[in-house]
Each structure stands twice: as structure tokens, then as C-alpha cells.
C-alpha atoms as a PDB file:
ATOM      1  CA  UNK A   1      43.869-126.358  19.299  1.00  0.00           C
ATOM      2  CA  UNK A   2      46.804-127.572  20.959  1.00  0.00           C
ATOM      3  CA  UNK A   3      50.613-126.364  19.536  1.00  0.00           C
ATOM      4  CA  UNK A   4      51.565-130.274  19.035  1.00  0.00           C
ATOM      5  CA  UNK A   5      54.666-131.810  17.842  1.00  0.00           C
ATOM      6  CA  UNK A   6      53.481-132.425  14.390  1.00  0.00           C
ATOM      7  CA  UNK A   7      52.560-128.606  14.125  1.00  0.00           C
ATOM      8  CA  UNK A   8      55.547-127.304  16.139  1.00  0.00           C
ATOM      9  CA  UNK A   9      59.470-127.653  15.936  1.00  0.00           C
ATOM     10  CA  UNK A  10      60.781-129.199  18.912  1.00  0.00           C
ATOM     11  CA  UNK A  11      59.950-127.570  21.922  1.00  0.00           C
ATOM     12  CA  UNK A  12      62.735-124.849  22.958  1.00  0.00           C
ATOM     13  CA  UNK A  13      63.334-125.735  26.798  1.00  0.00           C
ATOM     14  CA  UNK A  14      65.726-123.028  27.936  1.00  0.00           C
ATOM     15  CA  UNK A  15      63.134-121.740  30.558  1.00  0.00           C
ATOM     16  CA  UNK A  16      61.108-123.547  31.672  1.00  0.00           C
ATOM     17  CA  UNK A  17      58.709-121.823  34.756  1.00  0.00           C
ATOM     18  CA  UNK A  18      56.116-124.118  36.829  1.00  0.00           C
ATOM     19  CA  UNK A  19      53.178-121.776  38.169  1.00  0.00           C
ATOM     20  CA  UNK A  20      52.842-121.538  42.244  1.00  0.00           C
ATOM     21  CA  UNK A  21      50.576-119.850  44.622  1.00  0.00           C
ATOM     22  CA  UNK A  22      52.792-120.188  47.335  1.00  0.00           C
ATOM     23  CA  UNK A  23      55.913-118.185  45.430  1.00  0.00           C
ATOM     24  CA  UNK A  24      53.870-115.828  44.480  1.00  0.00           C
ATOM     25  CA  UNK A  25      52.882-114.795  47.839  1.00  0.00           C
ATOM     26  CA  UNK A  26      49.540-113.107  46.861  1.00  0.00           C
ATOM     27  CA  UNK A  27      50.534-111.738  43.777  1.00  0.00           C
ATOM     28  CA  UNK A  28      48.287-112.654  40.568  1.00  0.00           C
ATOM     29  CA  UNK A  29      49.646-115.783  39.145  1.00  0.00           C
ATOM     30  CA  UNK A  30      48.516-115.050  35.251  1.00  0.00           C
ATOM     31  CA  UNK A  31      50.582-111.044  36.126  1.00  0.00           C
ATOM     32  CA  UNK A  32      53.560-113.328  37.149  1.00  0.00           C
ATOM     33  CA  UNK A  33      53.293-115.958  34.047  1.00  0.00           C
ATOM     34  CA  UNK A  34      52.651-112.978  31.680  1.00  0.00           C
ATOM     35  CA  UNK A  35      55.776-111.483  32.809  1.00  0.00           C
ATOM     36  CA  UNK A  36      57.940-114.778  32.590  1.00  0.00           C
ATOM     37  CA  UNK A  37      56.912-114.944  29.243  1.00  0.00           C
ATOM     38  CA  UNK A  38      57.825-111.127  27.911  1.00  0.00           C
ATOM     39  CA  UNK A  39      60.935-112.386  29.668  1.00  0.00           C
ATOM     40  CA  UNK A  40      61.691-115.047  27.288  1.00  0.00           C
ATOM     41  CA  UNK A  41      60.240-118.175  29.591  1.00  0.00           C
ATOM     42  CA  UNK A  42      59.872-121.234  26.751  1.00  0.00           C
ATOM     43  CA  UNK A  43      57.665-123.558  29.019  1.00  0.00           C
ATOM     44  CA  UNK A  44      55.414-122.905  30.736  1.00  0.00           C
ATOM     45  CA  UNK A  45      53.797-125.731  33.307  1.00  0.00           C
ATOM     46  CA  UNK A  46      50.678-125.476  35.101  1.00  0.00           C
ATOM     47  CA  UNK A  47      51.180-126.747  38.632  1.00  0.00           C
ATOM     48  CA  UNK A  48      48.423-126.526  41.424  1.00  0.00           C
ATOM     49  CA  UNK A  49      49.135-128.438  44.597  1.00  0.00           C
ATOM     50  CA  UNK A  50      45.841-127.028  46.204  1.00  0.00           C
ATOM     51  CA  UNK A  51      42.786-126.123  45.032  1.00  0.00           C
ATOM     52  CA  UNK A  52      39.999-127.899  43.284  1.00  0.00           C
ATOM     53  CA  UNK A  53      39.932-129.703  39.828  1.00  0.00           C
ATOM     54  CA  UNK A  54      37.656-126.881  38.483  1.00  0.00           C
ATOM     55  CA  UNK A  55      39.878-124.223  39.768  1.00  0.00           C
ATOM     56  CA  UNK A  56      43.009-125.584  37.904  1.00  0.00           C
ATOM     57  CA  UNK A  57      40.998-125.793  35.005  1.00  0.00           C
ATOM     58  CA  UNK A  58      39.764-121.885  35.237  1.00  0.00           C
ATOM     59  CA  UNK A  59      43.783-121.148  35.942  1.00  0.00           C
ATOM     60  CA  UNK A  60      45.058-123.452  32.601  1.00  0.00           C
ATOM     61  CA  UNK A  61      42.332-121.961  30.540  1.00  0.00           C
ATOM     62  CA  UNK A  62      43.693-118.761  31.084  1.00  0.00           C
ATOM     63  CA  UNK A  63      46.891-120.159  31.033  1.00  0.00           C
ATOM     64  CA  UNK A  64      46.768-121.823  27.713  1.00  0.00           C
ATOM     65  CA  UNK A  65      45.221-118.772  26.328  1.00  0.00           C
ATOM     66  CA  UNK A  66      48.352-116.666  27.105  1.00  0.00           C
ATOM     67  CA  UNK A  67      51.013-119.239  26.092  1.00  0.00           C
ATOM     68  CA  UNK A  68      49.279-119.989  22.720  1.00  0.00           C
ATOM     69  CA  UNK A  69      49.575-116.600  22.082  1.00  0.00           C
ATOM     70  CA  UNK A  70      53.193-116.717  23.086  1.00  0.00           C
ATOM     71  CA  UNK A  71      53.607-119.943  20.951  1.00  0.00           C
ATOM     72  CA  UNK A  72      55.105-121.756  24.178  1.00  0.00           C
ATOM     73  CA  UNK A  73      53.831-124.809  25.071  1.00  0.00           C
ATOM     74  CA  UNK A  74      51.354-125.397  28.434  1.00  0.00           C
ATOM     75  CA  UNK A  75      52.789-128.679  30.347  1.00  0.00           C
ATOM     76  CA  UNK A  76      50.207-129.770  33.248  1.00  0.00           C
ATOM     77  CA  UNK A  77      52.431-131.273  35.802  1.00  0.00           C
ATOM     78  CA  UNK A  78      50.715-134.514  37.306  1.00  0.00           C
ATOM     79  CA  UNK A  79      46.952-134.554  35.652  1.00  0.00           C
ATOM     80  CA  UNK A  80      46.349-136.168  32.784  1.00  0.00           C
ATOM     81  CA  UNK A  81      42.944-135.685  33.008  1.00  0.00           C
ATOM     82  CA  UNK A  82      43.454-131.851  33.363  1.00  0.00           C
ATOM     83  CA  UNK A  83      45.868-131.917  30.655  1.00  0.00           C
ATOM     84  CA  UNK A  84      43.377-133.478  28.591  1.00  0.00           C
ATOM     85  CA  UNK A  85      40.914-130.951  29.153  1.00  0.00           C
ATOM     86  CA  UNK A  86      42.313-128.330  28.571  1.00  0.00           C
ATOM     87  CA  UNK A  87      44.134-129.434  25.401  1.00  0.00           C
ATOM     88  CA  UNK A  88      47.226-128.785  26.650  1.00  0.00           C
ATOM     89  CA  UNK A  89      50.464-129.582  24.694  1.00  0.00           C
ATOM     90  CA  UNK A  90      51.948-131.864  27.409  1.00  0.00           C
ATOM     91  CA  UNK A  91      52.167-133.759  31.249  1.00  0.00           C
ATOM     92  CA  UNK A  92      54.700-133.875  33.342  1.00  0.00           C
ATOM     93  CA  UNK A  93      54.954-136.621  35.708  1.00  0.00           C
ATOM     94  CA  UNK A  94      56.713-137.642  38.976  1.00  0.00           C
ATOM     95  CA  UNK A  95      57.292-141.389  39.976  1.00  0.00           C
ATOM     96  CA  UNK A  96      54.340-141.654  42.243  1.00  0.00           C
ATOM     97  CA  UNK A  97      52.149-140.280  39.554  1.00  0.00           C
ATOM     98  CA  UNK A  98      49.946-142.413  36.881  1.00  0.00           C
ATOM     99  CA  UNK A  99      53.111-144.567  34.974  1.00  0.00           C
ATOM    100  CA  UNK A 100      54.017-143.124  31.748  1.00  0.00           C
ATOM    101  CA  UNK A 101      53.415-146.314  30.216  1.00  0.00           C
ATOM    102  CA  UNK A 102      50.421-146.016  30.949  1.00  0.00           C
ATOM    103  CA  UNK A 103      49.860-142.175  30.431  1.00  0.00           C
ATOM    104  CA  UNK A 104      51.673-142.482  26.689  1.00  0.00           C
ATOM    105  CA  UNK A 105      48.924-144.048  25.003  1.00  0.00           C
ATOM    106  CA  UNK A 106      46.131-142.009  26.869  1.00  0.00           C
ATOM    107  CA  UNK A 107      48.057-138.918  26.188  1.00  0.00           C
ATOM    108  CA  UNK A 108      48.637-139.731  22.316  1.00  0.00           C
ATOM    109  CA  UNK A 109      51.685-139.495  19.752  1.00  0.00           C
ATOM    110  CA  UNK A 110      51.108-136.080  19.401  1.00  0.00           C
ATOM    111  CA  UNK A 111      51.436-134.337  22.972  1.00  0.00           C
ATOM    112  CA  UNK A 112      54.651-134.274  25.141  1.00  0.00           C
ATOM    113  CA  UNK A 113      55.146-136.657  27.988  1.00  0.00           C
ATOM    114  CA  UNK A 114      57.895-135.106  30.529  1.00  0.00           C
ATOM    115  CA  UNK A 115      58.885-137.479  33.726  1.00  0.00           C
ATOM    116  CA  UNK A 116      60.917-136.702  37.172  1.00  0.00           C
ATOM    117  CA  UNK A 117      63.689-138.868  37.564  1.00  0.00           C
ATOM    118  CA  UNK A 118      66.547-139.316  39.709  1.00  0.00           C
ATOM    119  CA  UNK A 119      68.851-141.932  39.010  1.00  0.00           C
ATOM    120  CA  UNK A 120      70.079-143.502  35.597  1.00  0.00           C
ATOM    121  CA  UNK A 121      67.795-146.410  35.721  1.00  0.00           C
ATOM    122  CA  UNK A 122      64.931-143.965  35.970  1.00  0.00           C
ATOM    123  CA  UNK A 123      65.224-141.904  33.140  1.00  0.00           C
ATOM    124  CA  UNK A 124      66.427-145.475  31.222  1.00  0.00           C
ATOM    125  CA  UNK A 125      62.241-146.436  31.924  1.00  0.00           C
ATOM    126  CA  UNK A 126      60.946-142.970  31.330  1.00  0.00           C
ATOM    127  CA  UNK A 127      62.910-143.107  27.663  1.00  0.00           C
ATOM    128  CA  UNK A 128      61.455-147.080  27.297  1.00  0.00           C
ATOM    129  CA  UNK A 129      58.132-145.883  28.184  1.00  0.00           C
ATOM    130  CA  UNK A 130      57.783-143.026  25.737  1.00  0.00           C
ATOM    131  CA  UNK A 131      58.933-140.130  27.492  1.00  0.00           C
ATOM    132  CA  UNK A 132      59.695-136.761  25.468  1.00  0.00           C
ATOM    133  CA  UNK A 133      62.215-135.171  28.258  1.00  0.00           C
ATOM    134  CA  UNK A 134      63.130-135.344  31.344  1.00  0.00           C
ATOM    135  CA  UNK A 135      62.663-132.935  34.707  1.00  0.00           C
ATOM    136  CA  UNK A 136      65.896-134.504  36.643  1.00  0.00           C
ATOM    137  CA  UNK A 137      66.620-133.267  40.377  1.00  0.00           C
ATOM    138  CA  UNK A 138      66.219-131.922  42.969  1.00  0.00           C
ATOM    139  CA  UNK A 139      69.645-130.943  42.143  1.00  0.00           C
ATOM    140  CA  UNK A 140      70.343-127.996  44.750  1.00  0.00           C
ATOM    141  CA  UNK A 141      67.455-128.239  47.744  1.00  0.00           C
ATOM    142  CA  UNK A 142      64.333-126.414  46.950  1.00  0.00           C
ATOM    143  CA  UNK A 143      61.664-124.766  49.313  1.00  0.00           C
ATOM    144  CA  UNK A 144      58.777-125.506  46.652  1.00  0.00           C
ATOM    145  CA  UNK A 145      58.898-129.108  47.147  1.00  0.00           C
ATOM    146  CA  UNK A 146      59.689-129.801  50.741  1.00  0.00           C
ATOM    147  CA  UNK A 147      58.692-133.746  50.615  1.00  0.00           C
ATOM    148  CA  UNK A 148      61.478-134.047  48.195  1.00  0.00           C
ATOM    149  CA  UNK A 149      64.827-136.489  49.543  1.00  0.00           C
ATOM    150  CA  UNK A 150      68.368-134.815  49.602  1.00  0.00           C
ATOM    151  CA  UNK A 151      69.649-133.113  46.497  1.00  0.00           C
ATOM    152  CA  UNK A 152      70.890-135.389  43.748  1.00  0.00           C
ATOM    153  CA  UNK A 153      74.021-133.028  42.630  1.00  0.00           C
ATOM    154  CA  UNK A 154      75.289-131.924  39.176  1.00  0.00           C
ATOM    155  CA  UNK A 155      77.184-135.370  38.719  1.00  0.00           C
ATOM    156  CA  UNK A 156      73.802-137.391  38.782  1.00  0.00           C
ATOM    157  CA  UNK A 157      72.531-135.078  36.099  1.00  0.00           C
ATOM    158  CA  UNK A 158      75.662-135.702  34.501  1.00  0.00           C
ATOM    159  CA  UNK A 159      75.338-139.202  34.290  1.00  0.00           C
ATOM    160  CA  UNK A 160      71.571-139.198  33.249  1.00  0.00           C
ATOM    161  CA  UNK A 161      72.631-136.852  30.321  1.00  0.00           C
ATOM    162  CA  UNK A 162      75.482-139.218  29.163  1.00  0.00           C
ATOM    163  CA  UNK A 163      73.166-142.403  29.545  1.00  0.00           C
ATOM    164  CA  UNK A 164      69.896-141.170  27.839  1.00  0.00           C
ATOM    165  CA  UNK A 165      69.185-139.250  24.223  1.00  0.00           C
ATOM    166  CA  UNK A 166      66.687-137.446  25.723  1.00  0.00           C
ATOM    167  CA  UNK A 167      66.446-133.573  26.430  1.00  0.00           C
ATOM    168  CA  UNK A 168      66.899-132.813  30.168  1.00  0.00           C
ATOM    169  CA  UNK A 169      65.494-130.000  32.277  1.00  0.00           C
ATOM    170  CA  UNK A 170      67.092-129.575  35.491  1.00  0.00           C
ATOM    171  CA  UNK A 171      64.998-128.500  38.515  1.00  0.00           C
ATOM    172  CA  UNK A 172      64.988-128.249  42.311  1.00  0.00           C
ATOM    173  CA  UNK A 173      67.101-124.817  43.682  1.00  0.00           C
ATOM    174  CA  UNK A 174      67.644-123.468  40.299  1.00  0.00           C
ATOM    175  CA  UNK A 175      69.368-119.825  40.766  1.00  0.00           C
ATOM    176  CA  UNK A 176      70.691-117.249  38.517  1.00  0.00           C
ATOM    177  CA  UNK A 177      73.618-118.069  40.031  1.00  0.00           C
ATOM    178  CA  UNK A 178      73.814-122.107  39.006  1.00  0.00           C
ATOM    179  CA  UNK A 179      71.660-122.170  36.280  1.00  0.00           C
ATOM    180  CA  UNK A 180      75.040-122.326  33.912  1.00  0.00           C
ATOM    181  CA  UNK A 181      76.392-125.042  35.722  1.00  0.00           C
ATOM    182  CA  UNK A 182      73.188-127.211  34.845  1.00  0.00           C
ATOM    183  CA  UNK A 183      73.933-126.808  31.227  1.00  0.00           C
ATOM    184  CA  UNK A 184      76.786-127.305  31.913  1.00  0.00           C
ATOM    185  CA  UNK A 185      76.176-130.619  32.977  1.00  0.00           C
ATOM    186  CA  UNK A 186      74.630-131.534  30.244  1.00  0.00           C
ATOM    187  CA  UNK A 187      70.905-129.879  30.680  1.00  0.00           C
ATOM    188  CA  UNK A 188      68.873-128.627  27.955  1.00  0.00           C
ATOM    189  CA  UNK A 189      67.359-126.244  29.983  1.00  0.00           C
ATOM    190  CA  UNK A 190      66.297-125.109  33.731  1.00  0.00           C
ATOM    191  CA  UNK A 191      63.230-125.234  35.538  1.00  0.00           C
ATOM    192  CA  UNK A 192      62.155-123.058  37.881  1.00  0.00           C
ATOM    193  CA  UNK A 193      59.661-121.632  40.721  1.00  0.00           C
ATOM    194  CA  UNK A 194      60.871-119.391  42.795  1.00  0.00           C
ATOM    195  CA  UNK A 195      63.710-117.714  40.533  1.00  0.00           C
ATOM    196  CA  UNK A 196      60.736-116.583  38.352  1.00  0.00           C
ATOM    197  CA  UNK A 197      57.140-116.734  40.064  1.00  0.00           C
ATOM    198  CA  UNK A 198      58.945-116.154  43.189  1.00  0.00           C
ATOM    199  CA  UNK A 199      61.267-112.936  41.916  1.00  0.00           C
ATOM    200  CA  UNK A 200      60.878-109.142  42.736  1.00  0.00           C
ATOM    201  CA  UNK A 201      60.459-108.477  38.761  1.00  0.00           C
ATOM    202  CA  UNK A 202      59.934-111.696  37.233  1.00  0.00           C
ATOM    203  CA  UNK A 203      60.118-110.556  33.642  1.00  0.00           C
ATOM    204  CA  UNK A 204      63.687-109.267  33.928  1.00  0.00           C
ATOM    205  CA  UNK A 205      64.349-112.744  36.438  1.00  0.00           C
ATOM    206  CA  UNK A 206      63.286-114.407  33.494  1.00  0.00           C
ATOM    207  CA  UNK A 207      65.167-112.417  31.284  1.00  0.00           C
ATOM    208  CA  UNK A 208      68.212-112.884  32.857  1.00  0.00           C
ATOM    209  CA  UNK A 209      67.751-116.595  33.326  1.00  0.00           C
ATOM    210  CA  UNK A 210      67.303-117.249  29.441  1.00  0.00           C
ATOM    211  CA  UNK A 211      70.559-115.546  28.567  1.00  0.00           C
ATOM    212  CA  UNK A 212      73.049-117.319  31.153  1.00  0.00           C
ATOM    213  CA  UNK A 213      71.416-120.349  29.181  1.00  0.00           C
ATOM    214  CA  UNK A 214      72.142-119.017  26.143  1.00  0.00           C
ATOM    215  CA  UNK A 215      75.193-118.714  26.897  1.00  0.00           C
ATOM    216  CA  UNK A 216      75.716-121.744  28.145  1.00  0.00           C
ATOM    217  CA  UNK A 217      74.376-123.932  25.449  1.00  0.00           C
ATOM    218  CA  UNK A 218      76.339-122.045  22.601  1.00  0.00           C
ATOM    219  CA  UNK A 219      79.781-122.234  24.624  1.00  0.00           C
ATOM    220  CA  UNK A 220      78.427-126.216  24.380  1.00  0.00           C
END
């Protein structure tokens, strides 16, 4: 049964790690997840770029099994259907993906709705159309995305924060080295690929991450 917000406390989204094949260049994906989450990951999002709708079903099966047991929350970044499925706690989607307007009644009271925005005006719509948080970037320039436009900067997360009551994630080049600026800025959390899936040791990546936010959000 999915960990929903009538049966959970808020989410926690310090760390929050999308899955990728590509970052973790042959390694097994559910090792790399398993190890993100002994490392104190929070979220944990399913995302699968390639492959068919069955295999990213067989991966967030497995998935969900493993953060259920974690008590973290699966988000399944652009399919509602999959999310659905799999009864997953949440979707996460971008602005060329199904409208959240549309996706918030679908989806249910119950289940978390996270959107990609950009600008002000965007996250304004995401928070009209029933949106439970928001991914905001690229901030830095980020190899796991490489359609994505220039990077929006720390000031346009800034301004999102200010404008919008709604818990932020920032994403898009997210290093140990940054990752307290972007609470900084306001952020409730980071979200990552490559710092985590894509590390040497991604439990002690993870690790590390969790506690510069830590940090971060009690000096806040």
C-alpha cells in the first residue's frame, strides 16, 4: 500500500536521488539506490528515459519494495500511468509532460504531485494547479539532461522560494560542493543524479550530501 500523505508526515526532502542507467555506467541500479538510501537519501524517484513500459515497471516494483522498507517515498518522474501502477506515493512532472491540472485529479488527494519549473509564473500555476513541491532548475548545467536550456542560477530559485509556499527541491548540477548554497537560497532540499547514482561510493556520497543539508537548513 502506498506511504500517502494521510498515513505519513510530510515528506522529508533533504535528498532527494532520481535513478539513471546512464550514471550508473553498468553498475546495478537497485545496488546504487540501496546504497543512497543507507546513506540517508529521503526521495527516491524512479526515472527511465529508455526502456520499455514493462521494464520500468519490473525496476519500480523493486524499487518501491526497497523504499517502503526504508519508509521513503517512490516519486515516478513523468508517468502517471506507471505511477499508478505501481502504487507509488507520487509524480513528478516537467512542462511538456501531461498538465498537473490535469494529472491532480487522476493522481488523487492522497499522492504527491511534484512539477519542474523555471520561472516565477511557473511554479505560481504548478501551486494553482495542485502541486505538492517543486523540482526548480537546472540551476548549475547538468550532463543528465542535455536537452535542458542554460542554467537558471541561485537568484531564480531565490525568487521562486520568496513567491510560492511551496517546498522546493533544487536540481540540475547539484554537487557536494553547492548543495549548501541551494538551501541557502531558499531550497528544501537537493536533487540529484550523478552526485549519488553517479558517485564512486554512493552511500557515503549520499551521506555526505544529507549532512551539508542539514546543516544548512538548521543555520536557516
Amino acid at each position: 500500500m502506498a506511504m500517502t500523505r494521510s498515513s505519513l508526515p510530510p515528506p522529508d526532502w533533504a535528498l532527494y536521488v532520481i535513478t539513471d542507467h546512464h550514471a550508473a555506467a553498468g553498475r546495478p541500479l537497485l545496488d546504487l539506490v540501496r546504497a543512497a538510501l543507507r546513506g540517508g537519501a529521503t526521495v527516491v524517484q524512479l526515472r527511465m528515459k529508455h526502456g520499455s513500459t514493462r521494464e520500468m515497471l519490473a525496476l519500480g516494483q523493486a524499487l518501491h519494495e526497497m523504499t517502503r522498507a526504508a519508509g521513503v517515498p517512490l516519486i515516478v518522474n513523468d508517468r502517471l500511468d506507471v505511477a499508478l501502477a505501481l502504487d507509488a506515493e507520487g509524480v513528478h512532472l516537467g512542462q511538456e509532460d501531461l498538465p498537473a491540472h490535469l494529472a491532480r485529479p487522476l493522481l488523487g488527494p492522497d499522492r504527491l504531485l511534484g512539477v519542474s519549473v523555471e520561472t516565477v509564473e511557473q511554479a505560481e500555476q504548478a501551486r494553482r494547479d495542485g502541486a505538492d513541491y517543486l523540482g526548480v532548475g537546472d540551476l548549475f548545467g547538468t550532463p543528465s539532461k542535455p536537452d535542458a536550456g542554460p542554467p537558471i542560477g541561485l537568484e531564480a530559485l531565490r525568487a521562486i522560494a520568496r513567491a510560492v509556499p511551496l517546498p522546493i527541491v533544487g536540481i540540475g548540477g547539484v554537487t557536494l560542493e553547492n548543495a549548501g548554497a541551494v538551501i541557502d537560497a531558499g531550497a528544501a532540499g537537493v536533487a540529484v543524479i550523478s552526485a549519488v547514482i553517479g558517485a564512486p561510493d554512493p552511500e557515503q556520497a549520499a551521506r555526505n550530501l544529507r549532512a551539508i543539508v542539514e546543516q544548512r537548513r538548521r543555520r536557516a
